[in-house]
PDB file of N, CA and C in Angstrom:
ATOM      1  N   UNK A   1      20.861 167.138 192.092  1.00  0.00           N
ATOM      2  CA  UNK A   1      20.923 166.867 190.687  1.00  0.00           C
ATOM      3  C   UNK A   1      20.364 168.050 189.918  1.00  0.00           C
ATOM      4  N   UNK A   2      21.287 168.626 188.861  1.00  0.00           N
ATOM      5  CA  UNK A   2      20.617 169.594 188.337  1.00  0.00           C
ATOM      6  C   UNK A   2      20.379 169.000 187.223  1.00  0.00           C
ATOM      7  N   UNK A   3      18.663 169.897 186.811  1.00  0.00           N
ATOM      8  CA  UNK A   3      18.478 169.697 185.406  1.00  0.00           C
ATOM      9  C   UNK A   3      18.749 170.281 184.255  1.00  0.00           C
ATOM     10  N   UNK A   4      19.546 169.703 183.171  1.00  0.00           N
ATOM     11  CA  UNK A   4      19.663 170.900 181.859  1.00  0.00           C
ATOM     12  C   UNK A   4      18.423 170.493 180.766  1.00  0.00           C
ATOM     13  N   UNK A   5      18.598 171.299 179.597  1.00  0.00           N
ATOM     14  CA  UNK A   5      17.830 171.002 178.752  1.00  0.00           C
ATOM     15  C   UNK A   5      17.389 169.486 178.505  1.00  0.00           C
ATOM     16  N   UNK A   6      18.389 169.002 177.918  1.00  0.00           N
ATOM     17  CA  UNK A   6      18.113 167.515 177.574  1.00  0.00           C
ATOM     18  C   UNK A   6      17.382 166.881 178.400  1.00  0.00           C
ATOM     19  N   UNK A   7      17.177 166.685 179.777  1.00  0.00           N
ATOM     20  CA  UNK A   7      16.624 166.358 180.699  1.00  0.00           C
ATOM     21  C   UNK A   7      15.066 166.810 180.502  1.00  0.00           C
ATOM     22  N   UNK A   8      14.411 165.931 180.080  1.00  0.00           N
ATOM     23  CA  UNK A   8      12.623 166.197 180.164  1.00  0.00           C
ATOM     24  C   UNK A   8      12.290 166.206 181.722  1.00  0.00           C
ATOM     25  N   UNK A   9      10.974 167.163 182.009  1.00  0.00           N
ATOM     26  CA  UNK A   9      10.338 167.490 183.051  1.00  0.00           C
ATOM     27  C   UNK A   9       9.576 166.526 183.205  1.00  0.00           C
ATOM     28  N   UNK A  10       9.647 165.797 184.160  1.00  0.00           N
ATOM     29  CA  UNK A  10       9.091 164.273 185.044  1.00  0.00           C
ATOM     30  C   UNK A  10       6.888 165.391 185.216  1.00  0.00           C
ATOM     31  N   UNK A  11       6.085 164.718 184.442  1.00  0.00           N
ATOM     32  CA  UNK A  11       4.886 165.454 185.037  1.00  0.00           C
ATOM     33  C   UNK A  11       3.974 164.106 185.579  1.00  0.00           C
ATOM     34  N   UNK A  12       3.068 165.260 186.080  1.00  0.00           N
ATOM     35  CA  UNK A  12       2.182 163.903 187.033  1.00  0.00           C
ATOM     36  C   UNK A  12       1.145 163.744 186.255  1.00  0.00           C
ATOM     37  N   UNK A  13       0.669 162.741 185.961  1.00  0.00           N
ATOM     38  CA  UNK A  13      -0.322 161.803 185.277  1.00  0.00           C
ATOM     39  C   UNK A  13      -1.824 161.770 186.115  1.00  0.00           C
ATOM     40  N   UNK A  14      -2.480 162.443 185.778  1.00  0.00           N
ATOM     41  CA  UNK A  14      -3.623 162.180 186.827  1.00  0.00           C
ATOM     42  C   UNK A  14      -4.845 161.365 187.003  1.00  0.00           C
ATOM     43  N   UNK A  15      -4.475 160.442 185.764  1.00  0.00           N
ATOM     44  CA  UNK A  15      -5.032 158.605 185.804  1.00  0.00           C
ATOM     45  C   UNK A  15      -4.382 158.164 187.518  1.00  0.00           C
ATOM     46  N   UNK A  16      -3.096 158.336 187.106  1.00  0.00           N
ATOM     47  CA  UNK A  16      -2.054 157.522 187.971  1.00  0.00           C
ATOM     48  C   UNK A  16      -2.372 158.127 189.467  1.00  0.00           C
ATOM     49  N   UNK A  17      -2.583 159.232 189.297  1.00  0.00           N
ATOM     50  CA  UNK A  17      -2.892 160.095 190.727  1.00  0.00           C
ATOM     51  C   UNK A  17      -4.083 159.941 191.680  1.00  0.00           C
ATOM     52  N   UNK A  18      -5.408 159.195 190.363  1.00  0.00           N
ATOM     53  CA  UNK A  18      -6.601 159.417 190.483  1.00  0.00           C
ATOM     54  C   UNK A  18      -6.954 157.515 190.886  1.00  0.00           C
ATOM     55  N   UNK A  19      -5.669 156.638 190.425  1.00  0.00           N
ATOM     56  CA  UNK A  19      -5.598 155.587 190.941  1.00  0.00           C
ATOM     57  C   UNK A  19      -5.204 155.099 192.488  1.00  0.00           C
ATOM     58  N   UNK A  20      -4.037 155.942 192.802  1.00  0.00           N
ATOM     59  CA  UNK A  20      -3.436 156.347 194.106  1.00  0.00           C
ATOM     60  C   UNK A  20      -4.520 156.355 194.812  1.00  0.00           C
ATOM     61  N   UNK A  21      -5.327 157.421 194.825  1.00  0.00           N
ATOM     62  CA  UNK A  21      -6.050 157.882 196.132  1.00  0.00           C
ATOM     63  C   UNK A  21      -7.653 157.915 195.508  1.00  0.00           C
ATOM     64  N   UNK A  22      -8.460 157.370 196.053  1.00  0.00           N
ATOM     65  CA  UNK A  22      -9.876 157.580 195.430  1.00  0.00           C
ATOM     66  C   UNK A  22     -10.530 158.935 195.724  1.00  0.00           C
ATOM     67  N   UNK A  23      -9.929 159.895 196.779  1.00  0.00           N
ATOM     68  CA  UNK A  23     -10.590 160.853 197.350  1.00  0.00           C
ATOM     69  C   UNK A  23     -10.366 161.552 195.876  1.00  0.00           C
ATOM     70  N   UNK A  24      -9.651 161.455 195.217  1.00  0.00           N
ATOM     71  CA  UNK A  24      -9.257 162.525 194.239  1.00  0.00           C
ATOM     72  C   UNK A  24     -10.343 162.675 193.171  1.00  0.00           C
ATOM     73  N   UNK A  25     -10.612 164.351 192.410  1.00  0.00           N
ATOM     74  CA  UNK A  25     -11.641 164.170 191.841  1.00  0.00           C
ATOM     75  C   UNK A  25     -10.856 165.096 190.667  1.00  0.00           C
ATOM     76  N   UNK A  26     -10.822 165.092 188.971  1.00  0.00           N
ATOM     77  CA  UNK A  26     -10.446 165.565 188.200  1.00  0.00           C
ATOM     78  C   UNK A  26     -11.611 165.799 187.169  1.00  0.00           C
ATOM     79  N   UNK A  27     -11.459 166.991 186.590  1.00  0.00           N
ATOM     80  CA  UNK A  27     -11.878 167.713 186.014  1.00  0.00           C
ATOM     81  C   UNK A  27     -10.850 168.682 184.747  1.00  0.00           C
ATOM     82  N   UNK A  28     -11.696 167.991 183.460  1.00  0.00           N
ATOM     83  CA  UNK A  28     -10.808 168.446 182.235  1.00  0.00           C
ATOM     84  C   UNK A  28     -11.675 169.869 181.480  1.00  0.00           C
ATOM     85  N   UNK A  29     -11.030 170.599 181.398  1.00  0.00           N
ATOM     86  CA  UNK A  29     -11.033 171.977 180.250  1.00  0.00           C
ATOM     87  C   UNK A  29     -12.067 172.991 181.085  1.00  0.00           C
ATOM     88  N   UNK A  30     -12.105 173.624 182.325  1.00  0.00           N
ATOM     89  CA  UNK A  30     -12.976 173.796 183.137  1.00  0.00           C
ATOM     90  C   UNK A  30     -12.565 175.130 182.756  1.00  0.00           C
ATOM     91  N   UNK A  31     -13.495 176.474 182.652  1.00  0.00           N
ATOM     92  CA  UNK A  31     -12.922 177.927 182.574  1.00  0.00           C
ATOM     93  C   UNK A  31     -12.891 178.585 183.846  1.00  0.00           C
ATOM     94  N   UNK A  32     -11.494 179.476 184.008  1.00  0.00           N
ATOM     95  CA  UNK A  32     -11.007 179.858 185.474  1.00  0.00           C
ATOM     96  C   UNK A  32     -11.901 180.954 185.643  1.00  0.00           C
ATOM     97  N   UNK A  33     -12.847 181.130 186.154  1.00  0.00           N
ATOM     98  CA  UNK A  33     -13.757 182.755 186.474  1.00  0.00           C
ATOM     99  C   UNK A  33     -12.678 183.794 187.214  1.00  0.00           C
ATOM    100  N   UNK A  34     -12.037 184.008 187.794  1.00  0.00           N
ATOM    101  CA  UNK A  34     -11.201 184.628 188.668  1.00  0.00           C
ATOM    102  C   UNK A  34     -10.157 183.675 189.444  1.00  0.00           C
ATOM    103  N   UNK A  35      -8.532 184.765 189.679  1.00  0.00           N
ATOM    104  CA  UNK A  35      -7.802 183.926 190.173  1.00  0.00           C
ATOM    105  C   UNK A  35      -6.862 185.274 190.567  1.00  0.00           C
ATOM    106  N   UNK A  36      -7.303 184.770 192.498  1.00  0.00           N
ATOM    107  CA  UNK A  36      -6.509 185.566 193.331  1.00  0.00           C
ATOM    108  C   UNK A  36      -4.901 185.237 193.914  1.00  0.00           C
ATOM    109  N   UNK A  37      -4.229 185.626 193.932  1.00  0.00           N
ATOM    110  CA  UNK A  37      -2.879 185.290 194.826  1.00  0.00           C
ATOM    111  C   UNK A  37      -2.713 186.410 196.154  1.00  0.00           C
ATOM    112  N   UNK A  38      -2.536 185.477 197.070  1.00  0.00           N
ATOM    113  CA  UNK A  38      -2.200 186.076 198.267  1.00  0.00           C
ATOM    114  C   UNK A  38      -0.593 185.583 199.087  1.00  0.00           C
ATOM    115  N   UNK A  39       0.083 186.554 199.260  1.00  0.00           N
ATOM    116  CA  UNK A  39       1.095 186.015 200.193  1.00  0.00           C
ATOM    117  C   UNK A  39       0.710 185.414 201.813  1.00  0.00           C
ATOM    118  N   UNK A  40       1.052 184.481 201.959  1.00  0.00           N
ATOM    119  CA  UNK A  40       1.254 184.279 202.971  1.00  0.00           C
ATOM    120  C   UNK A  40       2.204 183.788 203.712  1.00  0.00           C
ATOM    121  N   UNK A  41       3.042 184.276 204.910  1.00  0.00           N
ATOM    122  CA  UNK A  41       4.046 183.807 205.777  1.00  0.00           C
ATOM    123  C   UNK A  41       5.352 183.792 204.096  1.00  0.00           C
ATOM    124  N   UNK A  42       5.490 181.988 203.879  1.00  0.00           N
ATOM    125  CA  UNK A  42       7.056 181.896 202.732  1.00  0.00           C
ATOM    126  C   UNK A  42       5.989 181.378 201.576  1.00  0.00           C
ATOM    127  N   UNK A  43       4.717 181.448 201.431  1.00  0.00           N
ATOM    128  CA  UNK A  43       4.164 180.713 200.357  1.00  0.00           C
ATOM    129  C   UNK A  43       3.136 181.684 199.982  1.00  0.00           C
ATOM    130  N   UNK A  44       2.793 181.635 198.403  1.00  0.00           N
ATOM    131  CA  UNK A  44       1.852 182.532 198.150  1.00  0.00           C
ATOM    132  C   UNK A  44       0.155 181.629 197.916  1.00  0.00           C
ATOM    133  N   UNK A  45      -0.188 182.287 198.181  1.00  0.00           N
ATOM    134  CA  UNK A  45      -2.236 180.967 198.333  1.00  0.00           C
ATOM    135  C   UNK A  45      -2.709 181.618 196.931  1.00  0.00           C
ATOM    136  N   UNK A  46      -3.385 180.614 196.441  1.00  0.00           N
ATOM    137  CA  UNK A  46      -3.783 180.848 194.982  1.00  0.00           C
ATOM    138  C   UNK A  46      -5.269 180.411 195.516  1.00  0.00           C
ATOM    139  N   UNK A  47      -6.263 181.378 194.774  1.00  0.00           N
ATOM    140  CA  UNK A  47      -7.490 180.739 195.343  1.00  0.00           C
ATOM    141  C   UNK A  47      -8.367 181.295 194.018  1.00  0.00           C
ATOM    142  N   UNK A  48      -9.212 180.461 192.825  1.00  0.00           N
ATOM    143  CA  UNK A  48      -9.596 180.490 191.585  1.00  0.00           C
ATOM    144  C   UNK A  48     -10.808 180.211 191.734  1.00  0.00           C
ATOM    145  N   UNK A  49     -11.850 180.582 191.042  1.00  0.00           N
ATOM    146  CA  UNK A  49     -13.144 179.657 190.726  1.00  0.00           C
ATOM    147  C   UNK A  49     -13.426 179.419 189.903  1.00  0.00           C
ATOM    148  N   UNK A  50     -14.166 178.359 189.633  1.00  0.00           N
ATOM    149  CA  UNK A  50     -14.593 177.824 188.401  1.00  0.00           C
ATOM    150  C   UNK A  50     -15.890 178.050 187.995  1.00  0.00           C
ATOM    151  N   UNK A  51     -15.779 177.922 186.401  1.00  0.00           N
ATOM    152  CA  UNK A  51     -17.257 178.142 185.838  1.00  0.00           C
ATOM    153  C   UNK A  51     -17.871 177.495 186.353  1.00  0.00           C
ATOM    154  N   UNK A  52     -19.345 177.494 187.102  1.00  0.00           N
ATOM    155  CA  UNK A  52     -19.905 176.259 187.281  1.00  0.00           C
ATOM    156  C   UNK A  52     -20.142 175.748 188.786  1.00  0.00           C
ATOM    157  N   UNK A  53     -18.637 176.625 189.642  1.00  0.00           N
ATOM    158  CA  UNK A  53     -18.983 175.587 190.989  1.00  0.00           C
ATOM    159  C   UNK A  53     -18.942 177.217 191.853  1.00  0.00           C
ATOM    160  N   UNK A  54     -19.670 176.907 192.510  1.00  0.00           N
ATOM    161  CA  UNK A  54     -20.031 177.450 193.666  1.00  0.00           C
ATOM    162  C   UNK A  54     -18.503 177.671 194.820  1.00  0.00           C
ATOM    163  N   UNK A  55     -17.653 176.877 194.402  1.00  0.00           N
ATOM    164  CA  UNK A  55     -16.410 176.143 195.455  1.00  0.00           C
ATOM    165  C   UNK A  55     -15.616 176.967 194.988  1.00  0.00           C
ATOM    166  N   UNK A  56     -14.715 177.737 195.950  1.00  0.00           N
ATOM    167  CA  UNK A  56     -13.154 178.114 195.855  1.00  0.00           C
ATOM    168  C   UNK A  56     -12.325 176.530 195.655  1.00  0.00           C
ATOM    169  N   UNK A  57     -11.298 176.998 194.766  1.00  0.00           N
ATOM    170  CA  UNK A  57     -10.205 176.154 194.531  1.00  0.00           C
ATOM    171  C   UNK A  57      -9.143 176.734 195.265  1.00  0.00           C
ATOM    172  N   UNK A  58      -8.522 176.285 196.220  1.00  0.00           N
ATOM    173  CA  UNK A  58      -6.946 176.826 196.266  1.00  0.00           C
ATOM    174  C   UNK A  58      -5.725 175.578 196.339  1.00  0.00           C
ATOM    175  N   UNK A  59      -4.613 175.936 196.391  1.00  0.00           N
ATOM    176  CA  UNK A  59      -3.318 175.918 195.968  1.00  0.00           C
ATOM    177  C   UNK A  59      -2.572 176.867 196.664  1.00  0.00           C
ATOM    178  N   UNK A  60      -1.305 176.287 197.133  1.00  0.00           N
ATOM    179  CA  UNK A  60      -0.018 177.330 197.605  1.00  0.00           C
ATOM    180  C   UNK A  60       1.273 176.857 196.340  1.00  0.00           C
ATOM    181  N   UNK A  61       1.990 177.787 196.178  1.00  0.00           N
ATOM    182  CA  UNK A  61       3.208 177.634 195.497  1.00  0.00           C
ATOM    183  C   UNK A  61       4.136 178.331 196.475  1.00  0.00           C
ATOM    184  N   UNK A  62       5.261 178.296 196.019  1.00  0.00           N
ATOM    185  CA  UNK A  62       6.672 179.585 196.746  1.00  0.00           C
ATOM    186  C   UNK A  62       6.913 180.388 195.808  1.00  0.00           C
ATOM    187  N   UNK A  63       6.622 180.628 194.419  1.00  0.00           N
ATOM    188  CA  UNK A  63       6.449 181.703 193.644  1.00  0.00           C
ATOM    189  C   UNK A  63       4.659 181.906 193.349  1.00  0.00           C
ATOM    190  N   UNK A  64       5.045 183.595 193.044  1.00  0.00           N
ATOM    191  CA  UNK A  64       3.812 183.498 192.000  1.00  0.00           C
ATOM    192  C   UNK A  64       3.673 182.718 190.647  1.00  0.00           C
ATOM    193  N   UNK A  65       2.433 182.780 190.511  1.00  0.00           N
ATOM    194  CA  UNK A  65       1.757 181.421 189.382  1.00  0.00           C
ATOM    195  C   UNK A  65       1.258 182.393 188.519  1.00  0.00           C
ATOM    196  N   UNK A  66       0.996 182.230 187.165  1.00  0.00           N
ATOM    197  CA  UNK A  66       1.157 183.244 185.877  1.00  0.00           C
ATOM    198  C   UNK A  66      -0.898 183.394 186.212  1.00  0.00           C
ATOM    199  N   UNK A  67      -1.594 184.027 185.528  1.00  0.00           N
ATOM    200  CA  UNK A  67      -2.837 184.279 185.465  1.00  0.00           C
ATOM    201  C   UNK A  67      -3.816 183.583 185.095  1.00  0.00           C
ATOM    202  N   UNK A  68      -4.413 182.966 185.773  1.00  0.00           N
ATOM    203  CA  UNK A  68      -5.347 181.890 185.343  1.00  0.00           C
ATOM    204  C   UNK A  68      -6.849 182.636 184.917  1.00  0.00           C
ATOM    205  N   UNK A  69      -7.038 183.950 184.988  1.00  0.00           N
ATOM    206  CA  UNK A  69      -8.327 184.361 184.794  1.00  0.00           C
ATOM    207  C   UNK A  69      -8.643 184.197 183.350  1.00  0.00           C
ATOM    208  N   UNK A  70      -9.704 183.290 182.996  1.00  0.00           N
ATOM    209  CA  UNK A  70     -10.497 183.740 181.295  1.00  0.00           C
ATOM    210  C   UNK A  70      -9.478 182.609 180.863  1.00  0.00           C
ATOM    211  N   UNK A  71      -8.902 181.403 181.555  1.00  0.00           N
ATOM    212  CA  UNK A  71      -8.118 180.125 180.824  1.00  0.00           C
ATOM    213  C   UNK A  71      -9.093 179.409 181.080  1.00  0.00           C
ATOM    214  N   UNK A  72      -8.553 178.270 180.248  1.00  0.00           N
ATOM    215  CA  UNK A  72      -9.273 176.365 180.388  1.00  0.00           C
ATOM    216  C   UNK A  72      -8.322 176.045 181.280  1.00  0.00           C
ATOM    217  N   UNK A  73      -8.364 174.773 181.882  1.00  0.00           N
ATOM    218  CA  UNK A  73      -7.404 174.327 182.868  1.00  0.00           C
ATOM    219  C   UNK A  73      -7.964 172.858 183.106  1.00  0.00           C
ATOM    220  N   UNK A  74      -7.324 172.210 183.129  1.00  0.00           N
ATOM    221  CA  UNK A  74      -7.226 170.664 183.704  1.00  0.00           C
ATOM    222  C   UNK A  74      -7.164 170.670 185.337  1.00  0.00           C
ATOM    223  N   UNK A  75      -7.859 170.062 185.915  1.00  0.00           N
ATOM    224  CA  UNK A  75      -7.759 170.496 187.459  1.00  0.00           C
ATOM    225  C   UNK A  75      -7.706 168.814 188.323  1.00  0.00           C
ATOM    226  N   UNK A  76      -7.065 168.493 189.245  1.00  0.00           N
ATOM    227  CA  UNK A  76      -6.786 167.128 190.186  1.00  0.00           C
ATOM    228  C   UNK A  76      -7.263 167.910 191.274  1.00  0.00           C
ATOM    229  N   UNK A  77      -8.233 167.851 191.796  1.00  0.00           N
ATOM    230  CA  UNK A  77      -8.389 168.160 193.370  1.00  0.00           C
ATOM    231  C   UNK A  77      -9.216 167.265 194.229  1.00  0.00           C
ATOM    232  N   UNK A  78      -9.560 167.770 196.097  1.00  0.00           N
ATOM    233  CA  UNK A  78      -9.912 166.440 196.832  1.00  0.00           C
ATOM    234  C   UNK A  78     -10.458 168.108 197.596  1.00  0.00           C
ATOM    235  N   UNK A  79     -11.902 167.567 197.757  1.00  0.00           N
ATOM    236  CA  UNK A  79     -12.819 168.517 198.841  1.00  0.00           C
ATOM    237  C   UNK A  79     -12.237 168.833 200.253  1.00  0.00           C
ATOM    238  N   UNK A  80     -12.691 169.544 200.763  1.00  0.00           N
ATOM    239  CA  UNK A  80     -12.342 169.825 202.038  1.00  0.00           C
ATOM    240  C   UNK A  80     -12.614 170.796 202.737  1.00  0.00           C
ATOM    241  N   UNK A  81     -12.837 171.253 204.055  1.00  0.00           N
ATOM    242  CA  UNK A  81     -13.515 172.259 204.498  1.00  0.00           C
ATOM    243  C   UNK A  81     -12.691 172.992 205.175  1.00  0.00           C
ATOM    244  N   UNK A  82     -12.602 174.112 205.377  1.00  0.00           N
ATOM    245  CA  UNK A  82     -11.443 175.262 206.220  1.00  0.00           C
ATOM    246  C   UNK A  82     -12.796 176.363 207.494  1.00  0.00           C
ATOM    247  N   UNK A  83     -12.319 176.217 207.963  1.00  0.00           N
ATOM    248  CA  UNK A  83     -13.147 176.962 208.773  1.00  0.00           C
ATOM    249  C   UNK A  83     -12.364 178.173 209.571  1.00  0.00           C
ATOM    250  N   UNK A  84     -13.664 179.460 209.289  1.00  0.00           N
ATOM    251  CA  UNK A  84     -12.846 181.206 209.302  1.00  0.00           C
ATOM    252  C   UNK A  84     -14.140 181.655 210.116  1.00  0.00           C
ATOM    253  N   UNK A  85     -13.139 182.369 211.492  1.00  0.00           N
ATOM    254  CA  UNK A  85     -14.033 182.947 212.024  1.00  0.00           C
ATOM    255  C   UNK A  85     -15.047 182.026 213.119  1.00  0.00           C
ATOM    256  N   UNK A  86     -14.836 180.770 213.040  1.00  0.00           N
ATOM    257  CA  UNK A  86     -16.219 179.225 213.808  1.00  0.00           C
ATOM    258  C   UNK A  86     -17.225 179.018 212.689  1.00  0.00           C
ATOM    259  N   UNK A  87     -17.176 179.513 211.509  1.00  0.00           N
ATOM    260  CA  UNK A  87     -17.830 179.546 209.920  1.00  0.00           C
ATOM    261  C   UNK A  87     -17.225 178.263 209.467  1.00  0.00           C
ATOM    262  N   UNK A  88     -17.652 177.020 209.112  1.00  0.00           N
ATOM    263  CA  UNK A  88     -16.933 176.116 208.234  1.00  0.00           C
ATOM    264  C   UNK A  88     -17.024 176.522 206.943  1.00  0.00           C
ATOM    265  N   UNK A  89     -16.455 176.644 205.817  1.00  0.00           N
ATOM    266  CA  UNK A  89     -17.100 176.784 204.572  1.00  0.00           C
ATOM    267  C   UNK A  89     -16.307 175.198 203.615  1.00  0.00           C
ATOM    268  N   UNK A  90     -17.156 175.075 202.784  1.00  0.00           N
ATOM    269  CA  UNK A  90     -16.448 173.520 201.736  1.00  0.00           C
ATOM    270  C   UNK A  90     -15.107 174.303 200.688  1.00  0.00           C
ATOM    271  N   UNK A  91     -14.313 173.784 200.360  1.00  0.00           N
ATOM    272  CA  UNK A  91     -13.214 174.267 199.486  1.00  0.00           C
ATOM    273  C   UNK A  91     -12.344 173.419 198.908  1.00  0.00           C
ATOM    274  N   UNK A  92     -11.909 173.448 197.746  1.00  0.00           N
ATOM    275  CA  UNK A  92     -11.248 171.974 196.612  1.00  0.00           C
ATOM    276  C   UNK A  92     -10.450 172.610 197.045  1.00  0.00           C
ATOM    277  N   UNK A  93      -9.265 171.029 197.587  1.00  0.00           N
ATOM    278  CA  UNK A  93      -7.821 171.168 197.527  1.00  0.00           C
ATOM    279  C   UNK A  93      -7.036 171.016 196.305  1.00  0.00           C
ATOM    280  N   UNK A  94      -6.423 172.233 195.499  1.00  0.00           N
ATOM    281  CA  UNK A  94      -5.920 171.367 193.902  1.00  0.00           C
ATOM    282  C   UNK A  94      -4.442 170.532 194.444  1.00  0.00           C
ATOM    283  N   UNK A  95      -4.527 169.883 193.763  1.00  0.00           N
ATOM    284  CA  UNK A  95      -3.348 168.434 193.548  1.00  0.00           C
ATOM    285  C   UNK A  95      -2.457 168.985 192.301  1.00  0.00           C
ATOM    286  N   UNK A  96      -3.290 169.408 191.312  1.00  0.00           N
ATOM    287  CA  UNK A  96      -2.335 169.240 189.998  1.00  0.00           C
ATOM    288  C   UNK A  96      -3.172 170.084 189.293  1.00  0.00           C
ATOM    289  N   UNK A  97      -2.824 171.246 188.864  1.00  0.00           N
ATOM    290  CA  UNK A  97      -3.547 172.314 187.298  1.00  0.00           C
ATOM    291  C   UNK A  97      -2.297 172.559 186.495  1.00  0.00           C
ATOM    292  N   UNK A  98      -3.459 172.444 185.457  1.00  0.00           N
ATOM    293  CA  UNK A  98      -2.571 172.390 183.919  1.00  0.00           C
ATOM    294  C   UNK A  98      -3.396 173.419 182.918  1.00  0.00           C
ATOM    295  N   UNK A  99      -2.737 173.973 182.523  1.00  0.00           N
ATOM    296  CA  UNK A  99      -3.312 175.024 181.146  1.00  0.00           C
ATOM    297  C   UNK A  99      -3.796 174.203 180.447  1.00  0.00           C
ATOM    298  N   UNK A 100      -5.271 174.425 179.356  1.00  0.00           N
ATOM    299  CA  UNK A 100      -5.592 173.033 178.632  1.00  0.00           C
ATOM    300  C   UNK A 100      -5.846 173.436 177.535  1.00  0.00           C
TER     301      UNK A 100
END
């Protein structure tokens, strides 16, 4: 199904998201301190921090994502730990960012 103009963009609600799953944790008008993109393999890794947290945020897309450094942003994410090297470190999975 293609979309044309007339056709509004279906977005995700993150009441509705934040009802779904309790792990989920949202955060409104947060400022982006830095925001890296890395390719990897067919997807590029977006990895941002926020004013305030100590925590990498990342995100993959299949394009690059426009510049989040020195924005506000609406953020849906769920904790989680990645471990580099036998190092665990903690890291927010984002769900859903929005320019705010």
């Amino acid at each position: 199904m293609e979309m044309n103009n007339t056709m509004k963009k279906i977005s995700s609600d993150p009441d509705k998201l934040l009802k779904k799953n309790v792990a989920l944790l949202h955060s409104d008008d947060r400022k982006v301190v830095s925001h890296v993109q890395r390719d990897t393999d067919d997807w590029i890794l977006n990895t941002i921090m926020i004013d305030g947290y100590d925590v990498p945020f990342k995100f993959k897309r299949k394009q690059r994502y426009r510049d989040l450094s020195g924005a506000s942003v609406n953020i849906t994410y769920y904790p989680g730990t990645e471990t580099v090297a036998g190092v665990e470190f903690e890291i927010m999975n984002v769900v859903r960012i929005r320019k705010s």
